[in-house]
N, C-alpha and C. Protein backbone atom coordinates (compact mmCIF):
# COMPACT_ATOMS: atom_id res chain seq x y z
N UNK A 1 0.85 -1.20 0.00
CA UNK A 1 0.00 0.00 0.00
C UNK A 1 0.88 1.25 0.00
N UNK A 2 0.60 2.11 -0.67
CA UNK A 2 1.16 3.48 -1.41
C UNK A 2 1.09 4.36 0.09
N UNK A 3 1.56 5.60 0.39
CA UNK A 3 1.93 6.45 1.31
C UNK A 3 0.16 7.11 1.40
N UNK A 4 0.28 7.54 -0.15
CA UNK A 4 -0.77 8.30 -0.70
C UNK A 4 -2.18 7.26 -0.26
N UNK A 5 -2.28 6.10 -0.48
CA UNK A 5 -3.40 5.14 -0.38
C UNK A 5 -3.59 5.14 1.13
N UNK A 6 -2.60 4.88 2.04
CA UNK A 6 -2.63 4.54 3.35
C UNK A 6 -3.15 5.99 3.53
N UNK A 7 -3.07 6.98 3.47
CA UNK A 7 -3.47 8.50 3.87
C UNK A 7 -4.79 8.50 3.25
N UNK A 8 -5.14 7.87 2.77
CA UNK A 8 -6.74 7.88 1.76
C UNK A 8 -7.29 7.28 3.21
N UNK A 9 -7.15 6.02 3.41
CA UNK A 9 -7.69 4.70 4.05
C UNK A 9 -7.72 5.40 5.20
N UNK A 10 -6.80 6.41 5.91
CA UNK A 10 -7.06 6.79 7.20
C UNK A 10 -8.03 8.38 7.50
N UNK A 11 -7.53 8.88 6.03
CA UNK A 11 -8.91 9.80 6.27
C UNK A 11 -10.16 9.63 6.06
N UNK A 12 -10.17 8.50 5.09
CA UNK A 12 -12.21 7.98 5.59
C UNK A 12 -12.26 7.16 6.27
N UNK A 13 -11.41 6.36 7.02
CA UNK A 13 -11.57 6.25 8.59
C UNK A 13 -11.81 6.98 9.48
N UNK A 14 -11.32 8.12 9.36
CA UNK A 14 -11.28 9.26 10.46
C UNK A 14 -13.19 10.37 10.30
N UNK A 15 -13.22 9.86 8.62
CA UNK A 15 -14.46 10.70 8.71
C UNK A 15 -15.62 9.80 8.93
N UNK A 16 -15.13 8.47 8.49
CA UNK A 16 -16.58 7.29 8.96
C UNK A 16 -16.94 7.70 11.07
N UNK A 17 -15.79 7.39 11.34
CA UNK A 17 -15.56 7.51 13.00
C UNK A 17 -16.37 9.22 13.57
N UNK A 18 -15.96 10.25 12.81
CA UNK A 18 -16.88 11.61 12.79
C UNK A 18 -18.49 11.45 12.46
N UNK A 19 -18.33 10.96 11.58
CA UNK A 19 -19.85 10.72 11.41
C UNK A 19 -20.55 10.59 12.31
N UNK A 20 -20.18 9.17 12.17
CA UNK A 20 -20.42 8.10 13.73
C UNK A 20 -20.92 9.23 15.38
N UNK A 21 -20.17 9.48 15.47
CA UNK A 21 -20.37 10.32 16.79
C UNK A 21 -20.96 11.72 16.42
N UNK A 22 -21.02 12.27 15.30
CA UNK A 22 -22.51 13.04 15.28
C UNK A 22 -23.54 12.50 15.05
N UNK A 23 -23.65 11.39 14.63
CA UNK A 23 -24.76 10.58 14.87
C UNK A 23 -25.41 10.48 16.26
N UNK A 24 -24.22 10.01 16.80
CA UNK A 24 -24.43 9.66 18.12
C UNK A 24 -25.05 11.32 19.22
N UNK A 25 -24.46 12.30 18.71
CA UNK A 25 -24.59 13.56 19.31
C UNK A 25 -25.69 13.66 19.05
N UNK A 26 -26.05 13.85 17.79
CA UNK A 26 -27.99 14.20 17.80
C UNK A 26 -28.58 13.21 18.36
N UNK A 27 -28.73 11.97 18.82
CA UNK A 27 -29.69 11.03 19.36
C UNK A 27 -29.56 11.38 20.93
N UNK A 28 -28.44 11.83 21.13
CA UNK A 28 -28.11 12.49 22.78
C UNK A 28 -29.20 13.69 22.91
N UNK A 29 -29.24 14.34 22.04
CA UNK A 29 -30.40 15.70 22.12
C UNK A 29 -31.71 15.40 22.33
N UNK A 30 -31.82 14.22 22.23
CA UNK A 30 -33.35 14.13 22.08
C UNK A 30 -33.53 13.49 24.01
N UNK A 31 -32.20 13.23 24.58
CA UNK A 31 -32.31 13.46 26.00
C UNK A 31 -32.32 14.86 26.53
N UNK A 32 -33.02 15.05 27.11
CA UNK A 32 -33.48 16.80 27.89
C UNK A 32 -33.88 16.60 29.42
N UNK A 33 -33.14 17.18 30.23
CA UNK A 33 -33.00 17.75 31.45
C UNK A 33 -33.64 19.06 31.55
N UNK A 34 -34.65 19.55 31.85
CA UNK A 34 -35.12 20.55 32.46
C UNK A 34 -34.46 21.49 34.21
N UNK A 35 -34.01 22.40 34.23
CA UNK A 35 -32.94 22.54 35.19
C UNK A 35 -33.91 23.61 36.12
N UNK A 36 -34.16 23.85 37.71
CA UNK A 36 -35.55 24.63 37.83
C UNK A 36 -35.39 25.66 38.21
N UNK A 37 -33.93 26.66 37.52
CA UNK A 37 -33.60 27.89 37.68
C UNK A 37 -33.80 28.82 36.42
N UNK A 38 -33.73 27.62 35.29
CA UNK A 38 -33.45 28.35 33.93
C UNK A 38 -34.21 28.85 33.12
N UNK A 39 -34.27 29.25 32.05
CA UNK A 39 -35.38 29.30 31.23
C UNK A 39 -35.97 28.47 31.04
N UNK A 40 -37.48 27.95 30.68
CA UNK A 40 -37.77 26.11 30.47
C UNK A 40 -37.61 26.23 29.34
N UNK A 41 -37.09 27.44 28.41
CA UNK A 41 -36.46 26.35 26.82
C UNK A 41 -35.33 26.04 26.92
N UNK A 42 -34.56 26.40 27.95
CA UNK A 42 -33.00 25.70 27.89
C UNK A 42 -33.37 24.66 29.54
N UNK A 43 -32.42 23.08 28.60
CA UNK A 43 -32.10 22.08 28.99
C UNK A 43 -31.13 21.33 28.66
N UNK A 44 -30.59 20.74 29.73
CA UNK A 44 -29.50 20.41 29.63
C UNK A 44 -29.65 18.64 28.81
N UNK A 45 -28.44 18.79 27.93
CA UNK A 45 -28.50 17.75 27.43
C UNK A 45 -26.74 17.10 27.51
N UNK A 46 -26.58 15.75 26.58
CA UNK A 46 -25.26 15.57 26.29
C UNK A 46 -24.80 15.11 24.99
N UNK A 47 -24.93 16.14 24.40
CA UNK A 47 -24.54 16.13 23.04
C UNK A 47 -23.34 16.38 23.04
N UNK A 48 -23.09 16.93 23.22
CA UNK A 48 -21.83 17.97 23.75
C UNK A 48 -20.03 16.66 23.68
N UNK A 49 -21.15 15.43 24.98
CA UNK A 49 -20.03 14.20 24.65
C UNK A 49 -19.16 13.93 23.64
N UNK A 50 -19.87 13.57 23.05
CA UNK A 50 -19.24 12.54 21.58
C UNK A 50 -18.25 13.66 21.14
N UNK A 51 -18.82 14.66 20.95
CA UNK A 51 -17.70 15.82 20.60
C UNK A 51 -16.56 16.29 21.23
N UNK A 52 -16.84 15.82 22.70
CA UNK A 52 -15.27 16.33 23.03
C UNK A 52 -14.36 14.80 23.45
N UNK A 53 -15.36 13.58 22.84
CA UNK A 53 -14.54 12.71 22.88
C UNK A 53 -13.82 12.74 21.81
N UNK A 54 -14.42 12.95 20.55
CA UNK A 54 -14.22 13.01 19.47
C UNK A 54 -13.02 14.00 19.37
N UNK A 55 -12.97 14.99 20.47
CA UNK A 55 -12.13 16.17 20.00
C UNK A 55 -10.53 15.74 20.83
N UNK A 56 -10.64 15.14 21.89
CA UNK A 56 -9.68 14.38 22.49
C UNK A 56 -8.90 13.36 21.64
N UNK A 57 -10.05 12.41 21.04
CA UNK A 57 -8.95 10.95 20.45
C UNK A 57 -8.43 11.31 18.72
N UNK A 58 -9.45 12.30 18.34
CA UNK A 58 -9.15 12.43 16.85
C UNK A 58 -8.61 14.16 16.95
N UNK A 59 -8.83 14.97 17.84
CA UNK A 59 -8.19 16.03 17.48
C UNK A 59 -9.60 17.16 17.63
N UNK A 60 -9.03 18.88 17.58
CA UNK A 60 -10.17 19.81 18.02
C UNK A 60 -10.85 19.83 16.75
N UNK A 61 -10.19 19.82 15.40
CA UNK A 61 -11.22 19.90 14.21
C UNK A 61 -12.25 18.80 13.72
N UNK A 62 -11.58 17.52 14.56
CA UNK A 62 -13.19 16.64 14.69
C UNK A 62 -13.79 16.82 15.18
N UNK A 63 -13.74 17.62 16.62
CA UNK A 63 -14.53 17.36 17.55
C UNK A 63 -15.35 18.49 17.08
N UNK A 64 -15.04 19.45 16.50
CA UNK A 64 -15.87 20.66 16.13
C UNK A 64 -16.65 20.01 14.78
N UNK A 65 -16.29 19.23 13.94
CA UNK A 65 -17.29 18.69 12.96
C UNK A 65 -17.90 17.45 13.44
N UNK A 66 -17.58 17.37 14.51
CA UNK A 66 -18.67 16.00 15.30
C UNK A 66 -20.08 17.29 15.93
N UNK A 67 -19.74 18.04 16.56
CA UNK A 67 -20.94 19.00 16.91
C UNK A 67 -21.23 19.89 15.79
N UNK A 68 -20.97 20.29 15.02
CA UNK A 68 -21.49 20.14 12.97
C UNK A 68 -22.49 19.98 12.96
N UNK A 69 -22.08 18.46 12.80
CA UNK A 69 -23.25 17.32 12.11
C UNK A 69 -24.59 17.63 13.47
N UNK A 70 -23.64 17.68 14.79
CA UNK A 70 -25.35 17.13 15.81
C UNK A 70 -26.53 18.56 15.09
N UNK A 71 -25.67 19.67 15.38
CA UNK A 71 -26.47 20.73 15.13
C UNK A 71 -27.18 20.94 13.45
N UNK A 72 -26.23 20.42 12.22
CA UNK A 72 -26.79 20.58 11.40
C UNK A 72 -28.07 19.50 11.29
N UNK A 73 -28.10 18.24 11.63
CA UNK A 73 -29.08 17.35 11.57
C UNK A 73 -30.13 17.91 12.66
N UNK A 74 -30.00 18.52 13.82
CA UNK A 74 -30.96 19.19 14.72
C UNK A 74 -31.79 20.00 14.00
N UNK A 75 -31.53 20.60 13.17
CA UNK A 75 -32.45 21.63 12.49
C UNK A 75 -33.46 21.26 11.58
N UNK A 76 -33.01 19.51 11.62
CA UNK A 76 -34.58 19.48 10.73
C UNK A 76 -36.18 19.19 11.93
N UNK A 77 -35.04 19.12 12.91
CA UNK A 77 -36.44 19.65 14.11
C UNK A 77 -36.66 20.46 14.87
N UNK A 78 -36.02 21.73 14.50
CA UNK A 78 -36.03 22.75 15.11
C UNK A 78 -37.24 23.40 15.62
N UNK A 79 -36.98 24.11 16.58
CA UNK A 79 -38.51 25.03 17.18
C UNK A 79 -37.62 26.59 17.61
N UNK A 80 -36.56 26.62 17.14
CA UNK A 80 -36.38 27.94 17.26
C UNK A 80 -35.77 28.84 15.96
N UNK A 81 -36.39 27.79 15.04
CA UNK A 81 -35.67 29.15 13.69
C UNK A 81 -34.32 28.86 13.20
N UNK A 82 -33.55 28.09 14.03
CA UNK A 82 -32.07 27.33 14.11
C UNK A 82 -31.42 28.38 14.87
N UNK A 83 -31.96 29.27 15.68
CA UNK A 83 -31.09 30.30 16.55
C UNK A 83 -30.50 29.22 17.61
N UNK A 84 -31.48 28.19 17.93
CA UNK A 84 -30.88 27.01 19.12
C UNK A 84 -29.94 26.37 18.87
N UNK A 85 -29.94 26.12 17.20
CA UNK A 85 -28.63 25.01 16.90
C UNK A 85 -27.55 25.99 16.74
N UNK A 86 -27.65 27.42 16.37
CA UNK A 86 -26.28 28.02 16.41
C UNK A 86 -25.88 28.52 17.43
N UNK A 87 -26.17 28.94 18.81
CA UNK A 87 -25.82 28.67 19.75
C UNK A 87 -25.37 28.07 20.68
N UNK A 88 -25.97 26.53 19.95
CA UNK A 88 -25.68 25.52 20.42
C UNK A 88 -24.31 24.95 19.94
N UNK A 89 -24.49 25.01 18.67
CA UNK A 89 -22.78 25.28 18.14
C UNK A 89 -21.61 26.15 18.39
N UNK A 90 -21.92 27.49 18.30
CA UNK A 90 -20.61 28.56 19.14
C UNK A 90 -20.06 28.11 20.59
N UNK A 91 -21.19 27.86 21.44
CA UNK A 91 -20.68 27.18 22.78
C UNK A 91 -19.93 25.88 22.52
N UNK A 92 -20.52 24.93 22.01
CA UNK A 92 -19.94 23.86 22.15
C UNK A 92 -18.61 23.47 21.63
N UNK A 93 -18.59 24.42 20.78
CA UNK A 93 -17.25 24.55 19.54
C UNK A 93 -15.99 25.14 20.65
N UNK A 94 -16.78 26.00 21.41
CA UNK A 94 -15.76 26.64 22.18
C UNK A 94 -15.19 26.05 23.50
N UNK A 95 -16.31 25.14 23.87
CA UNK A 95 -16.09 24.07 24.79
C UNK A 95 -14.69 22.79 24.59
N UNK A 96 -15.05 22.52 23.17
CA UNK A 96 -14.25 21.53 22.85
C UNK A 96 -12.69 21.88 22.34
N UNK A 97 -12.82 22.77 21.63
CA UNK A 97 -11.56 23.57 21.15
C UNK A 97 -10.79 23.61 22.86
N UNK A 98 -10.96 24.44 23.06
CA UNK A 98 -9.93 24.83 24.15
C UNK A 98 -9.71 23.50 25.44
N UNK A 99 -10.52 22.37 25.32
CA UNK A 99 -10.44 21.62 25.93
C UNK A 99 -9.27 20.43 25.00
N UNK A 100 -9.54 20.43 23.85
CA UNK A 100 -8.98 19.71 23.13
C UNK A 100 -7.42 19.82 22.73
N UNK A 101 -7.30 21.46 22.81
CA UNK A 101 -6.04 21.78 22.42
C UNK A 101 -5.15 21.66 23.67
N UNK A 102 -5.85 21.78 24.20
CA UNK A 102 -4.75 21.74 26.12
C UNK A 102 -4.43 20.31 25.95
N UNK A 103 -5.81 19.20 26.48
CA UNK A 103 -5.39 18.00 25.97
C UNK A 103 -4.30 17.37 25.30
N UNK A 104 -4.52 17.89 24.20
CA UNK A 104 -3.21 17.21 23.18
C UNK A 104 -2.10 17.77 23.29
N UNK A 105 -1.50 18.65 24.14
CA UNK A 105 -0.01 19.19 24.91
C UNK A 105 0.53 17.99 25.85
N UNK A 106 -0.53 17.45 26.67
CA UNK A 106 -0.20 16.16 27.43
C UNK A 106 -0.93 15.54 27.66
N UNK A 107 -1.13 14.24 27.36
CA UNK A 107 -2.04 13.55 26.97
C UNK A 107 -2.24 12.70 28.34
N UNK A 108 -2.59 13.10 30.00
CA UNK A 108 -2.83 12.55 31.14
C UNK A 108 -3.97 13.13 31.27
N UNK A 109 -4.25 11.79 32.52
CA UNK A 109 -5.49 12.35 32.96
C UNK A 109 -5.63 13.95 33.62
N UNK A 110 -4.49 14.16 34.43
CA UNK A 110 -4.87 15.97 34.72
C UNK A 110 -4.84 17.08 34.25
N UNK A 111 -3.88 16.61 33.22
CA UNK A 111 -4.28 17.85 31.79
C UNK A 111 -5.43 17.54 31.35
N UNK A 112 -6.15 16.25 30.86
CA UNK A 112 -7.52 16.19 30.93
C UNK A 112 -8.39 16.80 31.81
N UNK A 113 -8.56 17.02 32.78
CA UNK A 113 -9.38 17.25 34.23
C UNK A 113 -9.15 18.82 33.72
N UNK A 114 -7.97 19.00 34.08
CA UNK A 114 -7.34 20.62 33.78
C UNK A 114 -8.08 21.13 32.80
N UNK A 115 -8.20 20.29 31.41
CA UNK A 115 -8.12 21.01 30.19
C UNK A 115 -10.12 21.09 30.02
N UNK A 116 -10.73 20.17 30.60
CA UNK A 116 -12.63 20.60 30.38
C UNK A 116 -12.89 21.77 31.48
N UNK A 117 -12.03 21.93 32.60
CA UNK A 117 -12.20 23.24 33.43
C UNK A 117 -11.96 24.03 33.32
N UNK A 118 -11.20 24.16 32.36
CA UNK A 118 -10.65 25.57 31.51
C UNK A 118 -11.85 25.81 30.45
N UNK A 119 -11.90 24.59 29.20
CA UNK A 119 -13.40 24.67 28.09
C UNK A 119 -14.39 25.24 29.06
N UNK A 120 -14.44 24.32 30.32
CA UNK A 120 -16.06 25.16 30.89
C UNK A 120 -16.22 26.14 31.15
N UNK A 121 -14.99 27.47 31.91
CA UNK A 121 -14.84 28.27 32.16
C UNK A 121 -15.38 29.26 30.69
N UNK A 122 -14.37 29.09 29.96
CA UNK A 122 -14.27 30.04 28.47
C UNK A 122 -15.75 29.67 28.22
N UNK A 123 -16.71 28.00 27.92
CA UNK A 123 -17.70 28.11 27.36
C UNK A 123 -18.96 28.94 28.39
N UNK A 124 -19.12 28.43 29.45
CA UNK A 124 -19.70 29.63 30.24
C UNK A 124 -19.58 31.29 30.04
N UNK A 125 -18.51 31.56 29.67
CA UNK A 125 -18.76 32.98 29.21
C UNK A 125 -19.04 33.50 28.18
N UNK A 126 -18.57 32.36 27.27
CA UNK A 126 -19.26 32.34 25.64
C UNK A 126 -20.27 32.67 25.88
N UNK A 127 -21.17 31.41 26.45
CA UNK A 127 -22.66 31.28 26.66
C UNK A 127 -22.93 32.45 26.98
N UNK A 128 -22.77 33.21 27.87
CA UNK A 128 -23.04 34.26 28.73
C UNK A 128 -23.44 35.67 27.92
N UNK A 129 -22.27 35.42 27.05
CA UNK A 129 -22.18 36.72 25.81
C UNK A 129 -22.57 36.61 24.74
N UNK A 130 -22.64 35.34 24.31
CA UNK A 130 -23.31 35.41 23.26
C UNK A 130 -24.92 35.12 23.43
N UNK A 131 -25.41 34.51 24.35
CA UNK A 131 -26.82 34.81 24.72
C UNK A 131 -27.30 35.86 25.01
N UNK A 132 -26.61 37.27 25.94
CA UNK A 132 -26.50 38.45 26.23
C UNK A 132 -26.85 38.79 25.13
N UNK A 133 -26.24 39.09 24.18
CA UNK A 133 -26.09 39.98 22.95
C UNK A 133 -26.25 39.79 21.58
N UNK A 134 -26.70 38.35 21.64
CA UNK A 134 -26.70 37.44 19.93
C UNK A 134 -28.12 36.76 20.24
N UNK A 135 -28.15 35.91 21.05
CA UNK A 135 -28.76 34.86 21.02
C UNK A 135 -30.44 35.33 21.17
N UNK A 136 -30.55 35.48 22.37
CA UNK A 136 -31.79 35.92 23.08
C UNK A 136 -32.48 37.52 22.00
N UNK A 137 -31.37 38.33 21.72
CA UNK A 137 -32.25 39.23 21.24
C UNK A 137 -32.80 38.56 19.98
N UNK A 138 -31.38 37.68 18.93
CA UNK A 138 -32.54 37.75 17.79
C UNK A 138 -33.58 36.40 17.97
N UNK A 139 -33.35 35.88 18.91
CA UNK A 139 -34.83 34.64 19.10
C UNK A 139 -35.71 34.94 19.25
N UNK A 140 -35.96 36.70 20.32
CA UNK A 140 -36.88 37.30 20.32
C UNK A 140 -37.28 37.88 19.28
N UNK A 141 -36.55 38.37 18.25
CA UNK A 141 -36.65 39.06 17.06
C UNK A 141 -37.54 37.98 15.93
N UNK A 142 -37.17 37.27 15.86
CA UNK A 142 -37.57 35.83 14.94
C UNK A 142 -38.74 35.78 15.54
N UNK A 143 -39.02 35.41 16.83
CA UNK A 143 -40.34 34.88 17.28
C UNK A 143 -41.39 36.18 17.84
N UNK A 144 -40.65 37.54 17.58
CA UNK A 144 -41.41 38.09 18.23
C UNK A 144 -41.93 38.00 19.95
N UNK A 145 -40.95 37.89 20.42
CA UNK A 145 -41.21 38.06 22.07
C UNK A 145 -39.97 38.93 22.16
N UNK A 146 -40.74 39.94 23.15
CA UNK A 146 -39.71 41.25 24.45
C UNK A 146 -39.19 40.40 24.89
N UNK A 147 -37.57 41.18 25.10
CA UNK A 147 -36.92 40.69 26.09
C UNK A 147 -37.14 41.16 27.44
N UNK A 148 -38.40 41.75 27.78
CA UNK A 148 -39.00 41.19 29.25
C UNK A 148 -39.79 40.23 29.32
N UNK A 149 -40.13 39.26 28.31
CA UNK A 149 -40.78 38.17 28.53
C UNK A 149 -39.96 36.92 28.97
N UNK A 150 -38.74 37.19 28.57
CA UNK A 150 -37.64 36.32 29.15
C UNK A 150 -37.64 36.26 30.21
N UNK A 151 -37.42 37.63 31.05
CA UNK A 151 -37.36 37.39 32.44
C UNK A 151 -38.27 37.15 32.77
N UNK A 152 -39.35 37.89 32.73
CA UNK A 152 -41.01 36.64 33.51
C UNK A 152 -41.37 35.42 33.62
N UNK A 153 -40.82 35.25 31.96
CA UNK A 153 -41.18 33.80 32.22
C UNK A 153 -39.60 32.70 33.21
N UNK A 154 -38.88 33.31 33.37
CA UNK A 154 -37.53 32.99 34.67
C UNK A 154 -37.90 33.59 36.08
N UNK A 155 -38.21 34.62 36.54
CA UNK A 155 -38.68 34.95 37.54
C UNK A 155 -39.30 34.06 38.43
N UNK A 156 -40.51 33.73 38.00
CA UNK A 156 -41.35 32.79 38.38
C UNK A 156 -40.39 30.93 39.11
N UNK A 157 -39.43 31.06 38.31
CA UNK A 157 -38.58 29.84 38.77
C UNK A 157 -37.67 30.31 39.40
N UNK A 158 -37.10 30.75 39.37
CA UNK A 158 -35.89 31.50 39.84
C UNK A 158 -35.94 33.61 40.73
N UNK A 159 -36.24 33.31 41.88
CA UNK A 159 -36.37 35.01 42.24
C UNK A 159 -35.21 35.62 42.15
N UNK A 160 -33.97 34.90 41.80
CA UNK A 160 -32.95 36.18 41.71
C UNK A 160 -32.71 36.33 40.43
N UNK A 161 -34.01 36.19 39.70
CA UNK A 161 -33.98 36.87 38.34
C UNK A 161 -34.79 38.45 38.01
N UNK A 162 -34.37 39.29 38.39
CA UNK A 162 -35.56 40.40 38.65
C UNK A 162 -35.34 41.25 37.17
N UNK A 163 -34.39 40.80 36.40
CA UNK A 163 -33.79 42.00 34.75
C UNK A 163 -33.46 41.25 33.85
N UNK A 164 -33.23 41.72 32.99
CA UNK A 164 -32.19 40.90 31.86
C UNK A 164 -30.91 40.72 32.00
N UNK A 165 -30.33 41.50 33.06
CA UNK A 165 -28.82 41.38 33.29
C UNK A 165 -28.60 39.93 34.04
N UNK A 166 -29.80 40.11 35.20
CA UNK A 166 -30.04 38.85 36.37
C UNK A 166 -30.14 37.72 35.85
N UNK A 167 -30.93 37.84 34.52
CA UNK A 167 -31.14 36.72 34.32
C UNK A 167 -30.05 35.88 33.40
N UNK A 168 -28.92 36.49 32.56
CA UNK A 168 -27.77 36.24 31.96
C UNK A 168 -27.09 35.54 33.56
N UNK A 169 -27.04 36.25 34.75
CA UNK A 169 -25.58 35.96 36.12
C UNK A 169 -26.56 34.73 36.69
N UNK A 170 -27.79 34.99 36.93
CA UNK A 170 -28.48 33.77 37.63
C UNK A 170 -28.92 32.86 37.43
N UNK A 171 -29.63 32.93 35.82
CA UNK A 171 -30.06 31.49 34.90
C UNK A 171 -28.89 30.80 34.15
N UNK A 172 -28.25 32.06 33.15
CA UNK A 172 -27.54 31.39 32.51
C UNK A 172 -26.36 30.95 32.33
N UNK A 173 -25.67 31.47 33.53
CA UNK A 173 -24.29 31.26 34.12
C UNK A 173 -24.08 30.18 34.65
N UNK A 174 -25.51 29.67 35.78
CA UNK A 174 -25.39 28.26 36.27
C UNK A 174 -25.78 27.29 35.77
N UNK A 175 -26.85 27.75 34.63
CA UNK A 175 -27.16 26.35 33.45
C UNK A 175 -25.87 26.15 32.97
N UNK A 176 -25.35 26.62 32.71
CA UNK A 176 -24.12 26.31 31.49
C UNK A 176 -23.31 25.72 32.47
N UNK A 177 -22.94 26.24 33.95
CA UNK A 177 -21.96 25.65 34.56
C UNK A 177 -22.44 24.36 34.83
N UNK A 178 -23.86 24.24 35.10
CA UNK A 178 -24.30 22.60 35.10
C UNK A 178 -24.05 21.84 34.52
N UNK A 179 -24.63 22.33 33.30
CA UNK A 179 -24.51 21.38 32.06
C UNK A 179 -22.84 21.18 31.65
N UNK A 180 -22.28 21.88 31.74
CA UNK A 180 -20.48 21.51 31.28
C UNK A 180 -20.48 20.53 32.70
N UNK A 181 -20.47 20.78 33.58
CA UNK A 181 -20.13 19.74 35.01
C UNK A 181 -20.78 18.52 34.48
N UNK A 182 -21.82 18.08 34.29
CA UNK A 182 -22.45 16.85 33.58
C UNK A 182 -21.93 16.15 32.62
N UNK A 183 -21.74 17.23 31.56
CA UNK A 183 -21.10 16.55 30.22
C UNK A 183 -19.68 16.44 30.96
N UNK A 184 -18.70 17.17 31.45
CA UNK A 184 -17.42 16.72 31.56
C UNK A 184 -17.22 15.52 32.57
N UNK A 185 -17.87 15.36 33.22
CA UNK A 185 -18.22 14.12 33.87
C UNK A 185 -18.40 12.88 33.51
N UNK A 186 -19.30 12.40 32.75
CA UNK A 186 -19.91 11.35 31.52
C UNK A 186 -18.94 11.18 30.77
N UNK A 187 -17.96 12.52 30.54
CA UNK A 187 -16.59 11.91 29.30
C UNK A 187 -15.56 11.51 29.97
N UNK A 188 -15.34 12.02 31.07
CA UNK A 188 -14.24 11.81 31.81
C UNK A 188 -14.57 9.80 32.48
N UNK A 189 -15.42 9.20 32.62
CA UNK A 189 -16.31 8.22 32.58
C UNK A 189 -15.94 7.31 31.47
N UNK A 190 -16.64 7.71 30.43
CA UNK A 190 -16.32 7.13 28.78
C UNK A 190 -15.25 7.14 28.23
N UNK A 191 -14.56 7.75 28.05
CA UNK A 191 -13.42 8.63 27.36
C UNK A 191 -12.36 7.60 27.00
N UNK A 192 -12.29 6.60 28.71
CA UNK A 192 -11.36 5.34 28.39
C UNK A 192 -11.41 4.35 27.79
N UNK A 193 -12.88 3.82 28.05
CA UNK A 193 -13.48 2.97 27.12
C UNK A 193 -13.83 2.96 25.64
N UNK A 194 -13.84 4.42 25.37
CA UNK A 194 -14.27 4.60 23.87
C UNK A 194 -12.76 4.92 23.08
N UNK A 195 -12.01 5.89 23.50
CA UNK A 195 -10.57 6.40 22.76
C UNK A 195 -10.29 5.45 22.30
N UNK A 196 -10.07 3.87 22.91
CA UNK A 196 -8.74 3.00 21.82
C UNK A 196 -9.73 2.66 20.81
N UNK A 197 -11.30 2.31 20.62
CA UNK A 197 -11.73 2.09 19.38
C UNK A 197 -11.23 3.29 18.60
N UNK A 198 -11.90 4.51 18.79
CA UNK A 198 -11.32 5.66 18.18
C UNK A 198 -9.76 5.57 17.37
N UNK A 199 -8.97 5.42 18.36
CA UNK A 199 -7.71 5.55 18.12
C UNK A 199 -7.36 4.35 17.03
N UNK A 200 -7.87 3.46 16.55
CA UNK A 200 -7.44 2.11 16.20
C UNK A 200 -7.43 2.87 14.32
């Protein structure tokens, strides 16, 4: 087998194996956690997984076209216009990237540990800002709801939501920190068991 052939054979290996786990990412979405601080359209899910396994054993540019695929296949059931799946993508992209790239500097478990507490950190503030200032206004824009309907309808679950500012530091700061604590958990779990298929 040719240099050139063996480099064929391992990049549609590498993209059968991508597939694979956005596959696996969208069937994770259709699990939903309702969290009883947050907005009730955000829930926590673990899609998020496969992608930063994916972004660990094959590298950050799989793991970012493993959450691709979850989000581009999400949109054929969308209920928000696809403002959910691209949000859902900027965070997660940003989750995995910076988790992935630390990762692959040293490949132990505490640069692991190290490296999703760092992703969660950065993706929490992603979240934070880009829901602030991207997300929420144009969902409201698309669907036609004030962004004081956001907070009312959070208030009611959550009292230290009294603004739109409150509700970015009190809903959506600790959803996101949830949900990364969950997902980095479940991979840190999997991660051993799944990498050497990956890796093979």
């Amino acid at each position: 087998m040719t240099d050139k052939t063996q480099r064929s054979v391992i990049s549609t290996t590498k993209l059968v194996k991508v597939a694979i786990l956005g596959a696996m990412a969208y069937l994770l979405l259709f699990i939903q956690i309702p969290l009883p601080f947050a907005p009730p359209f955000m829930k926590v899910d673990l899609g998020d997984v496969p992608a930063l396994i994916g972004g660990f054993a094959l590298g950050p540019v799989a793991g970012v076209a493993v959450e691709f695929i979850k989000c581009l296949l999400n949109l054929t059931k969308t209920t928000t216009a696809g403002v959910g799946e691209l949000s859902n993508f900027i965070v997660g992209s940003i989750f995995i990237i910076v988790s992935s790239v630390i990762y692959r500097r040293n490949k132990t478990m505490r640069t692991a540990i190290i490296a999703m507490a760092v992703g969660l950190i950065c993706m929490t503030a992603a979240a934070t800002l880009s829901n602030a200032f991207v997300i929420f206004p144009l969902y409201g824009k698309i669907m036609g709801i004030p962004m004081s309907a956001f907070v009312e309808m959070t208030s009611g679950l959550n009292s230290f939501v009294t603004s739109y500012f409150t509700l970015m530091i009190a809903a959506v700061v600790p959803f996101n920190l949830c949900k990364g604590i969950i997902e980095l958990s479940v991979t840190t779990i999997l991660y051993k068991k799944v990498s050497p298929i990956l890796k093979r």
